[in-house]
Protein backbone atom coordinates (compact mmCIF):
# COMPACT_ATOMS: atom_id res chain seq x y z
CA UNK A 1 11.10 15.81 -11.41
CA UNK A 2 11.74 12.20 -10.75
CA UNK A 3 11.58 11.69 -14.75
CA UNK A 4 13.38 14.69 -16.08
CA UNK A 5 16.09 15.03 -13.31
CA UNK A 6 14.89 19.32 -12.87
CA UNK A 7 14.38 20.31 -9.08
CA UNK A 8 10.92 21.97 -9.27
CA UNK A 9 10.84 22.91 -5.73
CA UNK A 10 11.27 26.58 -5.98
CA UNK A 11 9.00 26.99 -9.19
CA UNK A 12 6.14 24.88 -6.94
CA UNK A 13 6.40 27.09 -3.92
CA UNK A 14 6.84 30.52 -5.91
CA UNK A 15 3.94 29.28 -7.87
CA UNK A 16 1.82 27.77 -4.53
CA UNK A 17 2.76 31.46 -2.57
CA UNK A 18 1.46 33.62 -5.63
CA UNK A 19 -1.85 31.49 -5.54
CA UNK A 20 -1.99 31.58 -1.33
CA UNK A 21 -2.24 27.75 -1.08
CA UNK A 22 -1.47 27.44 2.36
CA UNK A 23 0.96 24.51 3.59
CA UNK A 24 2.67 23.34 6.50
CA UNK A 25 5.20 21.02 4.57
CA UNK A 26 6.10 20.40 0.86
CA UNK A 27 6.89 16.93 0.28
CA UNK A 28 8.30 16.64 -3.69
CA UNK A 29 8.50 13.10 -5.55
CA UNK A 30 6.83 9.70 -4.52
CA UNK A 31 8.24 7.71 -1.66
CA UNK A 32 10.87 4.88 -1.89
CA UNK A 33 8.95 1.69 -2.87
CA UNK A 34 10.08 -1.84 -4.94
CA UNK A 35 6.49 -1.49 -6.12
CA UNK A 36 3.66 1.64 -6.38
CA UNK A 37 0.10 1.18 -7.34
CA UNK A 38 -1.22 4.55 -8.15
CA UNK A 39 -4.60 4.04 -8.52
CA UNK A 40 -6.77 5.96 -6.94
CA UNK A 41 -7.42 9.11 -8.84
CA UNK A 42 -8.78 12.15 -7.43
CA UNK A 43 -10.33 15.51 -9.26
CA UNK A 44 -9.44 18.90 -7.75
CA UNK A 45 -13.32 19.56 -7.10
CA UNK A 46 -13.27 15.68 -4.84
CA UNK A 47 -9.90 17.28 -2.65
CA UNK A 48 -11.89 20.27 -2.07
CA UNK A 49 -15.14 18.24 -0.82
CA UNK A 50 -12.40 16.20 1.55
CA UNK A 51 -11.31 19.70 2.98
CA UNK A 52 -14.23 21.71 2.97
């Protein structure tokens, strides 16, 4: 985590395997940027509209 300093990557992929999210690539943290507007939040039930 960007905030705590703890590499979560094996924890999210054991965790994302067990569940059988498929993924071709696991991208962890937010990108580089002097400034980053998140603010466009999503529900899990609007991703799975997108995809479906």
């Amino acid at each position: 985590g960007g905030t705590t300093g703890i590499d979560w990557r094996a924890t999210t992929e054991e965790q994302m395997n067990k569940w059988g999210v498929k993924y071709h690539e696991l991208i962890m943290g937010k990108p580089e940027a002097d400034f980053f507007i998140d603010d466009k939040g999503v529900t899990l039930d609007e991703i799975r509209e997108r995809i479906t």
